[in-house]
PDB file of N, CA and C in Angstrom:
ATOM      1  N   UNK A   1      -1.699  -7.315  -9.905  1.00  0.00           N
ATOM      2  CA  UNK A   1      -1.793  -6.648  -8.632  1.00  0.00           C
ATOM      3  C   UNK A   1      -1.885  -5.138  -8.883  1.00  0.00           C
ATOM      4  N   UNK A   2      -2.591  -4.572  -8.297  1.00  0.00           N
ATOM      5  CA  UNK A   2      -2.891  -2.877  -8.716  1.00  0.00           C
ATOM      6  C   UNK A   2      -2.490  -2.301  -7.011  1.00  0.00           C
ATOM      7  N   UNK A   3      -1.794  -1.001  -7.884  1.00  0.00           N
ATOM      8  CA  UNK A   3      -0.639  -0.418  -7.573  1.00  0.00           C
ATOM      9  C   UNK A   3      -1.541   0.749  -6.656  1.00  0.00           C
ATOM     10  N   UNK A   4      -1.719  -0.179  -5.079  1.00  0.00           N
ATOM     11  CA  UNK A   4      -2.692   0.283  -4.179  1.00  0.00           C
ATOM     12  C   UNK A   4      -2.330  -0.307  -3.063  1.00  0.00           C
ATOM     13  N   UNK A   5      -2.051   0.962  -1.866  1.00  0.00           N
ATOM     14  CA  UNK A   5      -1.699   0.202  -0.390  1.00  0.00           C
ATOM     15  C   UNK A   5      -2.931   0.330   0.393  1.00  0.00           C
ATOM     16  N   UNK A   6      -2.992  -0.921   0.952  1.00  0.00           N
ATOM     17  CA  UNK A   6      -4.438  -1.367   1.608  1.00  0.00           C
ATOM     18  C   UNK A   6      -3.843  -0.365   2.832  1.00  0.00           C
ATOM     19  N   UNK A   7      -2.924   0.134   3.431  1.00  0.00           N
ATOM     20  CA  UNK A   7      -2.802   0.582   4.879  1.00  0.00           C
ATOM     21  C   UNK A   7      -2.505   1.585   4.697  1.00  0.00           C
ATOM     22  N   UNK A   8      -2.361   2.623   3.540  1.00  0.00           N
ATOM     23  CA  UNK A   8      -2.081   4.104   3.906  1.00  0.00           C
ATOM     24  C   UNK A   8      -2.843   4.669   2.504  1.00  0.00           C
ATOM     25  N   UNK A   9      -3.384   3.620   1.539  1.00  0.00           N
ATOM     26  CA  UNK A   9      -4.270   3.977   0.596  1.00  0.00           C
ATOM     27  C   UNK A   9      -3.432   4.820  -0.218  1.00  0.00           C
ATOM     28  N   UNK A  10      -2.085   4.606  -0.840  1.00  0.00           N
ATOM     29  CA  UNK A  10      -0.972   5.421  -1.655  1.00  0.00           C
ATOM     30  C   UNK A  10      -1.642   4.804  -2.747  1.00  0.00           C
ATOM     31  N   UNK A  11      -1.662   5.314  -4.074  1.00  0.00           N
ATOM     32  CA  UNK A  11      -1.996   4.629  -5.715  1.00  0.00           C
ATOM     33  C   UNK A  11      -1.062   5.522  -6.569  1.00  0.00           C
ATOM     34  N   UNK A  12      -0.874   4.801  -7.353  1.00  0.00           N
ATOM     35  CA  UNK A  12      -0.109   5.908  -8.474  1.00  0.00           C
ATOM     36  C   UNK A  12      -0.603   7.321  -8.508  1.00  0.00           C
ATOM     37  N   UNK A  13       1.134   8.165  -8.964  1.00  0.00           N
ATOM     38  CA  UNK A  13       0.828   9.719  -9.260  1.00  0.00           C
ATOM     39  C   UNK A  13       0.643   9.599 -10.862  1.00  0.00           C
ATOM     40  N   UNK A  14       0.397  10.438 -11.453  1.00  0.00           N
ATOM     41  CA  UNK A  14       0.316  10.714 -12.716  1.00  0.00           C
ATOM     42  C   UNK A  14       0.614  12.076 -13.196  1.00  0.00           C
ATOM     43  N   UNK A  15       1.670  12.028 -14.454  1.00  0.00           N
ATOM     44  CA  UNK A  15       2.085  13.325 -14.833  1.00  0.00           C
ATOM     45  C   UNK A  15       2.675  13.012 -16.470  1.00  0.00           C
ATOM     46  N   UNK A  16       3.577  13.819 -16.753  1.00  0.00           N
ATOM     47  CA  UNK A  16       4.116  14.051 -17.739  1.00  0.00           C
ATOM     48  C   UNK A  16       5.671  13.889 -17.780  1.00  0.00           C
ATOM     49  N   UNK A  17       6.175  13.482 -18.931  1.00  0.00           N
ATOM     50  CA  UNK A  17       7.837  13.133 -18.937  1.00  0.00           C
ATOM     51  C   UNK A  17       8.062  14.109 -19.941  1.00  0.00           C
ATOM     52  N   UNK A  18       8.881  15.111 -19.736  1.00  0.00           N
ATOM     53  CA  UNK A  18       9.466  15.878 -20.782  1.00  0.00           C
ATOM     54  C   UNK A  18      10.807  15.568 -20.592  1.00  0.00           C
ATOM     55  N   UNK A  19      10.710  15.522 -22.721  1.00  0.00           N
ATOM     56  CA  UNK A  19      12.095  15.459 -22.994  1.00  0.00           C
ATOM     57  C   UNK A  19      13.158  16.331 -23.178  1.00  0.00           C
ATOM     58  N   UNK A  20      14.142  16.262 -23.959  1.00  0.00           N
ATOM     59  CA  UNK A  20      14.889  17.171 -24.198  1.00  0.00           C
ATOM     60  C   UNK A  20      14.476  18.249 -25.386  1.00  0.00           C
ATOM     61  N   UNK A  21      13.569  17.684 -26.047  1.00  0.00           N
ATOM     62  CA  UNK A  21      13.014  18.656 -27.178  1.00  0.00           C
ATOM     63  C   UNK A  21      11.928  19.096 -26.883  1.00  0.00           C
ATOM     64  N   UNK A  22      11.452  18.788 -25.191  1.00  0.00           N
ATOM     65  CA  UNK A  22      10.197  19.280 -24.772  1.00  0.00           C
ATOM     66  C   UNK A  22       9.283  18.699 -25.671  1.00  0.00           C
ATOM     67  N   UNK A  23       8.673  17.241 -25.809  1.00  0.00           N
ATOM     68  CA  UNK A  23       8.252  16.820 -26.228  1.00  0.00           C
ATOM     69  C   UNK A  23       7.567  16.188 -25.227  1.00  0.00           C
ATOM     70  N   UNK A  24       6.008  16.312 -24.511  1.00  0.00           N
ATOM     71  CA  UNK A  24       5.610  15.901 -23.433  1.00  0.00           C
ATOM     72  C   UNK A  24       4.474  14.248 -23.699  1.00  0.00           C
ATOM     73  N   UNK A  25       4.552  13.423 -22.628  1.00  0.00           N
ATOM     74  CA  UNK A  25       4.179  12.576 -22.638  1.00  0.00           C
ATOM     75  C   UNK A  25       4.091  12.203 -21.284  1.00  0.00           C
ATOM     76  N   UNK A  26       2.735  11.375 -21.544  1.00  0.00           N
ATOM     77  CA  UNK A  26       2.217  10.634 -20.205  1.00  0.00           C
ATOM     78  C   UNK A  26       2.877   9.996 -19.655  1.00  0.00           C
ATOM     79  N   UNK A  27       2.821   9.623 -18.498  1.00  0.00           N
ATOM     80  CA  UNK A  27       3.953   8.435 -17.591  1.00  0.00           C
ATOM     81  C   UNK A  27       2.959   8.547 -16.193  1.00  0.00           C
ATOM     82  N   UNK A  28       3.278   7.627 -15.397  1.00  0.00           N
ATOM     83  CA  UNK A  28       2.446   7.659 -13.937  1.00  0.00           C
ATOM     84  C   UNK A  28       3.919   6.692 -13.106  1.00  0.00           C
ATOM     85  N   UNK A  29       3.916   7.219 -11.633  1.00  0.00           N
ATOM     86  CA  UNK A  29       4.941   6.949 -10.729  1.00  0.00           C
ATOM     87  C   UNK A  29       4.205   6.124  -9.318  1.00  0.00           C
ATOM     88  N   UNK A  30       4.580   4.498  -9.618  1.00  0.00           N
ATOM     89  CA  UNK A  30       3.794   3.549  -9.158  1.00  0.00           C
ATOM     90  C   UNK A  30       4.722   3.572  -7.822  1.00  0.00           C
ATOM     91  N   UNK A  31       3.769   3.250  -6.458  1.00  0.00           N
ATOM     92  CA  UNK A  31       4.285   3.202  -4.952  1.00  0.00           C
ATOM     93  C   UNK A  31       4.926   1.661  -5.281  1.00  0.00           C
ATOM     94  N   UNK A  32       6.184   1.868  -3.971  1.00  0.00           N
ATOM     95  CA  UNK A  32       6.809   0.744  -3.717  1.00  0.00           C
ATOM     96  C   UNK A  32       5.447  -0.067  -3.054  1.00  0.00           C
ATOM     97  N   UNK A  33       4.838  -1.215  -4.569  1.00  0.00           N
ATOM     98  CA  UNK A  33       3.614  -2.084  -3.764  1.00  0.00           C
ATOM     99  C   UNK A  33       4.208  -3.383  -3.840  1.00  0.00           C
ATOM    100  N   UNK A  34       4.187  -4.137  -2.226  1.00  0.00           N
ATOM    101  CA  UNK A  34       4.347  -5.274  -2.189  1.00  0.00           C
ATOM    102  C   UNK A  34       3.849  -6.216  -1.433  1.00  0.00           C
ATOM    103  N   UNK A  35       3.467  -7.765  -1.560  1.00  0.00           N
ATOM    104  CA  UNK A  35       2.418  -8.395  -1.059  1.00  0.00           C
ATOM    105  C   UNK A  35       3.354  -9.356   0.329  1.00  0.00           C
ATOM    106  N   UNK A  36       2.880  -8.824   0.928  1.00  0.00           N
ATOM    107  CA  UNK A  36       3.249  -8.832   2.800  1.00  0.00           C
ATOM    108  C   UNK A  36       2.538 -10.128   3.329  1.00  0.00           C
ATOM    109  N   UNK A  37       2.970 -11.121   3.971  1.00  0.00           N
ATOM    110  CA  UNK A  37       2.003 -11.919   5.015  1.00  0.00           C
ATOM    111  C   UNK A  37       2.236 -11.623   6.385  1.00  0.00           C
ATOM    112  N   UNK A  38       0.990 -11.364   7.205  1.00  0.00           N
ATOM    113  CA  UNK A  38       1.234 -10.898   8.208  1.00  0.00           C
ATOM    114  C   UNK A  38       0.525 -12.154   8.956  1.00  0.00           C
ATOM    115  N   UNK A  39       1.026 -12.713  10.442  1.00  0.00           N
ATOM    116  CA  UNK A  39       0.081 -13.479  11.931  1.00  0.00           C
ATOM    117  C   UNK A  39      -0.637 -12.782  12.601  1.00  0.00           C
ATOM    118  N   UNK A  40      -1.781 -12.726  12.354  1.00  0.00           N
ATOM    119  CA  UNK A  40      -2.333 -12.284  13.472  1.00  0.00           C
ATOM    120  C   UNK A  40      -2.871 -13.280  14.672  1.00  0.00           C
ATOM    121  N   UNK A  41      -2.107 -13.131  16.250  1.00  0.00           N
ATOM    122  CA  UNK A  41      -1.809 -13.837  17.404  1.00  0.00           C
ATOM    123  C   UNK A  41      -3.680 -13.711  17.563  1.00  0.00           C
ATOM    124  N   UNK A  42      -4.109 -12.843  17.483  1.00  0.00           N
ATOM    125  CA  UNK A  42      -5.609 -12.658  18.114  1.00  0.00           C
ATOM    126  C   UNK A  42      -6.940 -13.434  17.738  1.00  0.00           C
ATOM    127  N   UNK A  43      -6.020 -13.837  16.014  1.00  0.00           N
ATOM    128  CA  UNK A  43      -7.641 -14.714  15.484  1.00  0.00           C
ATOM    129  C   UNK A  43      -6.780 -15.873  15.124  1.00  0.00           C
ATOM    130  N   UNK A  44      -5.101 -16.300  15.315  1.00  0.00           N
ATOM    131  CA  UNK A  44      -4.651 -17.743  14.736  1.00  0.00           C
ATOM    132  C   UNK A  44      -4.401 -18.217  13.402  1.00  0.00           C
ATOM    133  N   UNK A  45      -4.564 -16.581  12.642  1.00  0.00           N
ATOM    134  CA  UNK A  45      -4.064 -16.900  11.225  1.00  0.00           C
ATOM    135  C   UNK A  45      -3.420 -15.914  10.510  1.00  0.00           C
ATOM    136  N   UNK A  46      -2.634 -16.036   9.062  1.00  0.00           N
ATOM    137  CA  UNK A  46      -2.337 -15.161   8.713  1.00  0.00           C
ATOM    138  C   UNK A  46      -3.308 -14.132   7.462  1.00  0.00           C
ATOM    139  N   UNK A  47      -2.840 -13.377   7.454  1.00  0.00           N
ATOM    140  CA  UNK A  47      -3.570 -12.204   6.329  1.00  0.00           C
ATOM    141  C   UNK A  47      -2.652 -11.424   5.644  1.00  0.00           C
ATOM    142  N   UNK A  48      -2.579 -11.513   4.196  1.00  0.00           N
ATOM    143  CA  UNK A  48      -1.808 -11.226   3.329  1.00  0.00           C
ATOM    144  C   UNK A  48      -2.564  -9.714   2.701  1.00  0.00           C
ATOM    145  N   UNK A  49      -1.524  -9.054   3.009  1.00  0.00           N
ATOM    146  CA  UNK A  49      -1.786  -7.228   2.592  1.00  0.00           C
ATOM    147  C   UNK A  49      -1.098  -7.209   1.213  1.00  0.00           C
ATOM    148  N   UNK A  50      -1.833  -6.074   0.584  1.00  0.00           N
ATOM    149  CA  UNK A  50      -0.785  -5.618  -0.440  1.00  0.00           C
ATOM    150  C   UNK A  50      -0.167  -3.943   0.207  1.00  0.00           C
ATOM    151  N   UNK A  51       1.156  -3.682   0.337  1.00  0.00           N
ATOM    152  CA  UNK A  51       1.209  -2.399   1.143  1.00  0.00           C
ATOM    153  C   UNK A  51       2.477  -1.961   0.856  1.00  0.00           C
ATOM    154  N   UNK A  52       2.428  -0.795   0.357  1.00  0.00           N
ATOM    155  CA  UNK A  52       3.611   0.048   0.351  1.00  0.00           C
ATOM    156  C   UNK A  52       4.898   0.222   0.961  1.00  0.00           C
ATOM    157  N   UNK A  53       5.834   0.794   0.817  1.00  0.00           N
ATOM    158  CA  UNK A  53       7.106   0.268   1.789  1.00  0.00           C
ATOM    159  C   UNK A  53       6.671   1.317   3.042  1.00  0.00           C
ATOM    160  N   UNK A  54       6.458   2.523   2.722  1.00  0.00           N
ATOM    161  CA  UNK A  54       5.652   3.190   4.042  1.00  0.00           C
ATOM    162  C   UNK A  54       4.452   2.721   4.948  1.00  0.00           C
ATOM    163  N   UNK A  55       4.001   1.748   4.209  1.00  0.00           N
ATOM    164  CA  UNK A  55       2.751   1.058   5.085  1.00  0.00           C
ATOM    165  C   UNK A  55       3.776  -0.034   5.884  1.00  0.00           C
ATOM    166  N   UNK A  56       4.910  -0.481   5.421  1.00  0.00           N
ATOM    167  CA  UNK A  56       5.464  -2.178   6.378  1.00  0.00           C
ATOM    168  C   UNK A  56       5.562  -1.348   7.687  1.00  0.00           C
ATOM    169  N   UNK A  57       6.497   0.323   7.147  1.00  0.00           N
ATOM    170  CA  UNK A  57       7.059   0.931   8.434  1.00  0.00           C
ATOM    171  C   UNK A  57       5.596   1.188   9.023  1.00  0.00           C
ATOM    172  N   UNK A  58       4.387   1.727   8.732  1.00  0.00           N
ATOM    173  CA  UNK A  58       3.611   1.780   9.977  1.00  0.00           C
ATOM    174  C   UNK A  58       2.842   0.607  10.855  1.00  0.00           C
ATOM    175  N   UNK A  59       3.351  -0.767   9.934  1.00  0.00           N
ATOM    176  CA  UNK A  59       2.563  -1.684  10.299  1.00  0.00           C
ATOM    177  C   UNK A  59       3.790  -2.220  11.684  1.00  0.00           C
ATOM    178  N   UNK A  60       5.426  -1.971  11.569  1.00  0.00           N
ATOM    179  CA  UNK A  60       5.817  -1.857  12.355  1.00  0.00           C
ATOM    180  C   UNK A  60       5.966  -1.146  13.493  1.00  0.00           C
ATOM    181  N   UNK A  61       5.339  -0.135  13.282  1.00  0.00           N
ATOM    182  CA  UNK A  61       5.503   1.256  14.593  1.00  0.00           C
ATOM    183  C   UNK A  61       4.491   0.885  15.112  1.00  0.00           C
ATOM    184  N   UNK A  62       3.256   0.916  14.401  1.00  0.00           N
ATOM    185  CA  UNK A  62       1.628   0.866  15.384  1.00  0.00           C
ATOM    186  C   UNK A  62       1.529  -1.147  15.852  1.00  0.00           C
ATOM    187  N   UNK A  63       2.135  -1.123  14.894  1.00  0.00           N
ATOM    188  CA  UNK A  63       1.579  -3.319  15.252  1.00  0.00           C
ATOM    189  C   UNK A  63       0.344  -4.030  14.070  1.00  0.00           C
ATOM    190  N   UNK A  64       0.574  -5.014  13.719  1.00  0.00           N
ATOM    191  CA  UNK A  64      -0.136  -5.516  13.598  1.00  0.00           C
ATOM    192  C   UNK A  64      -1.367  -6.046  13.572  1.00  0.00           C
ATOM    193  N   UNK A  65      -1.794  -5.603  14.843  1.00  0.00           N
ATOM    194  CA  UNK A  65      -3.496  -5.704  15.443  1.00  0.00           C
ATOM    195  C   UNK A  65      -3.972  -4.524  15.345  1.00  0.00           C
ATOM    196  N   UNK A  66      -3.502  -3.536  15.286  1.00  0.00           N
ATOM    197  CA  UNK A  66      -3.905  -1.898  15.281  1.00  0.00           C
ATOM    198  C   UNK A  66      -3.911  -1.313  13.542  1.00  0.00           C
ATOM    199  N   UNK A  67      -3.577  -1.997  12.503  1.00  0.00           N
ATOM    200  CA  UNK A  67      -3.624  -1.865  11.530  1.00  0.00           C
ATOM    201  C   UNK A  67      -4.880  -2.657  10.722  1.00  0.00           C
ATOM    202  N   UNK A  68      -4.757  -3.761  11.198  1.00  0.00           N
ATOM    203  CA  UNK A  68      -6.101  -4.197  10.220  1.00  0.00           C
ATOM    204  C   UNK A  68      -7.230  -4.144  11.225  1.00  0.00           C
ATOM    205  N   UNK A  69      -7.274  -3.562  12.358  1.00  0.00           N
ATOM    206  CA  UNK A  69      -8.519  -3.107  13.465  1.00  0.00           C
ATOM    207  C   UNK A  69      -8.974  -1.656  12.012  1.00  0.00           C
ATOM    208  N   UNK A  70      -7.737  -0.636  12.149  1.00  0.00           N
ATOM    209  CA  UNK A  70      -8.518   0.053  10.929  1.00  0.00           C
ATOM    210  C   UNK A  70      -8.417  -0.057  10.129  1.00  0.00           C
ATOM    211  N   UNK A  71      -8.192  -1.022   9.526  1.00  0.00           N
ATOM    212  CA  UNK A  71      -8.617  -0.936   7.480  1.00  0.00           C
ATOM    213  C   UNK A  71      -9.977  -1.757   7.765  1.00  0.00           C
ATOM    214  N   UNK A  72     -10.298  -2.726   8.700  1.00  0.00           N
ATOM    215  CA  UNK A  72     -11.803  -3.169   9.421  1.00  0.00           C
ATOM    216  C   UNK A  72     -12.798  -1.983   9.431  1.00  0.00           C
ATOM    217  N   UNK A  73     -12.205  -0.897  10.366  1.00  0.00           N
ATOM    218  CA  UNK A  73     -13.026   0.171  10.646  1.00  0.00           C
ATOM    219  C   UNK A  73     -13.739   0.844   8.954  1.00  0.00           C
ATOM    220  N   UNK A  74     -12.470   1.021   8.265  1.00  0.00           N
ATOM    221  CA  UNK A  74     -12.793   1.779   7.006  1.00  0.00           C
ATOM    222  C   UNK A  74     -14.014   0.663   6.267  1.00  0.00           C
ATOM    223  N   UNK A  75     -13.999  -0.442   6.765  1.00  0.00           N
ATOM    224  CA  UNK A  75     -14.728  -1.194   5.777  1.00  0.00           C
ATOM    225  C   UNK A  75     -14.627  -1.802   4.575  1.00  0.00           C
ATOM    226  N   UNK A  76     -13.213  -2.434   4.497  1.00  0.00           N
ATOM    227  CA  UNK A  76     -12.610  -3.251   3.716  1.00  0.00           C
ATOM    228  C   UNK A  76     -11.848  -4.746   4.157  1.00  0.00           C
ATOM    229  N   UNK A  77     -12.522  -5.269   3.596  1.00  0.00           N
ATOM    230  CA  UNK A  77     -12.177  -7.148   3.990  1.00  0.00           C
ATOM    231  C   UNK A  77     -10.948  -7.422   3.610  1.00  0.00           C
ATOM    232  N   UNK A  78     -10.664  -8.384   4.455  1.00  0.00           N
ATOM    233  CA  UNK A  78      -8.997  -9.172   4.858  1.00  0.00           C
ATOM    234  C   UNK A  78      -9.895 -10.807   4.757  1.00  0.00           C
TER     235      UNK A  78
END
């Protein structure tokens, strides 16, 4: 599963870990991604997101039908 929210489009940051001897190295800081099933009442089935913990909260504030209306709009299949 790659570390990508279908509803707010978060992907890994990428940077550097310094140590104590200042010894720098790569590392990247992956979003809380997790695979969600959602009902949608309007078409009678469900649709499984992959989405960030900030995407559940907007999929709760805006709804369900208003979230995959735009990831539809953007032009990406469910």
């Amino acid at each position: 599963m790659s570390a990508h929210c279908q509803v707010t489009g978060r992907k890994p940051g990428f940077g550097r870990s310094v140590s104590h001897s200042h010894v720098r190295t790569g590392r990247r800081w992956n979003p809380n991604i997790q695979r969600k099933t959602y009902y949608l009442p309007g078409e009678g089935r469900r649709v499984t997101l992959t989405v960030s913990a900030k995407g559940i909260e907007t999929i709760d504030r805006d709804g369900i039908e208003a979230v995959v209306a735009r990831i539809r709009a953007r032009g990406d299949k469910l």
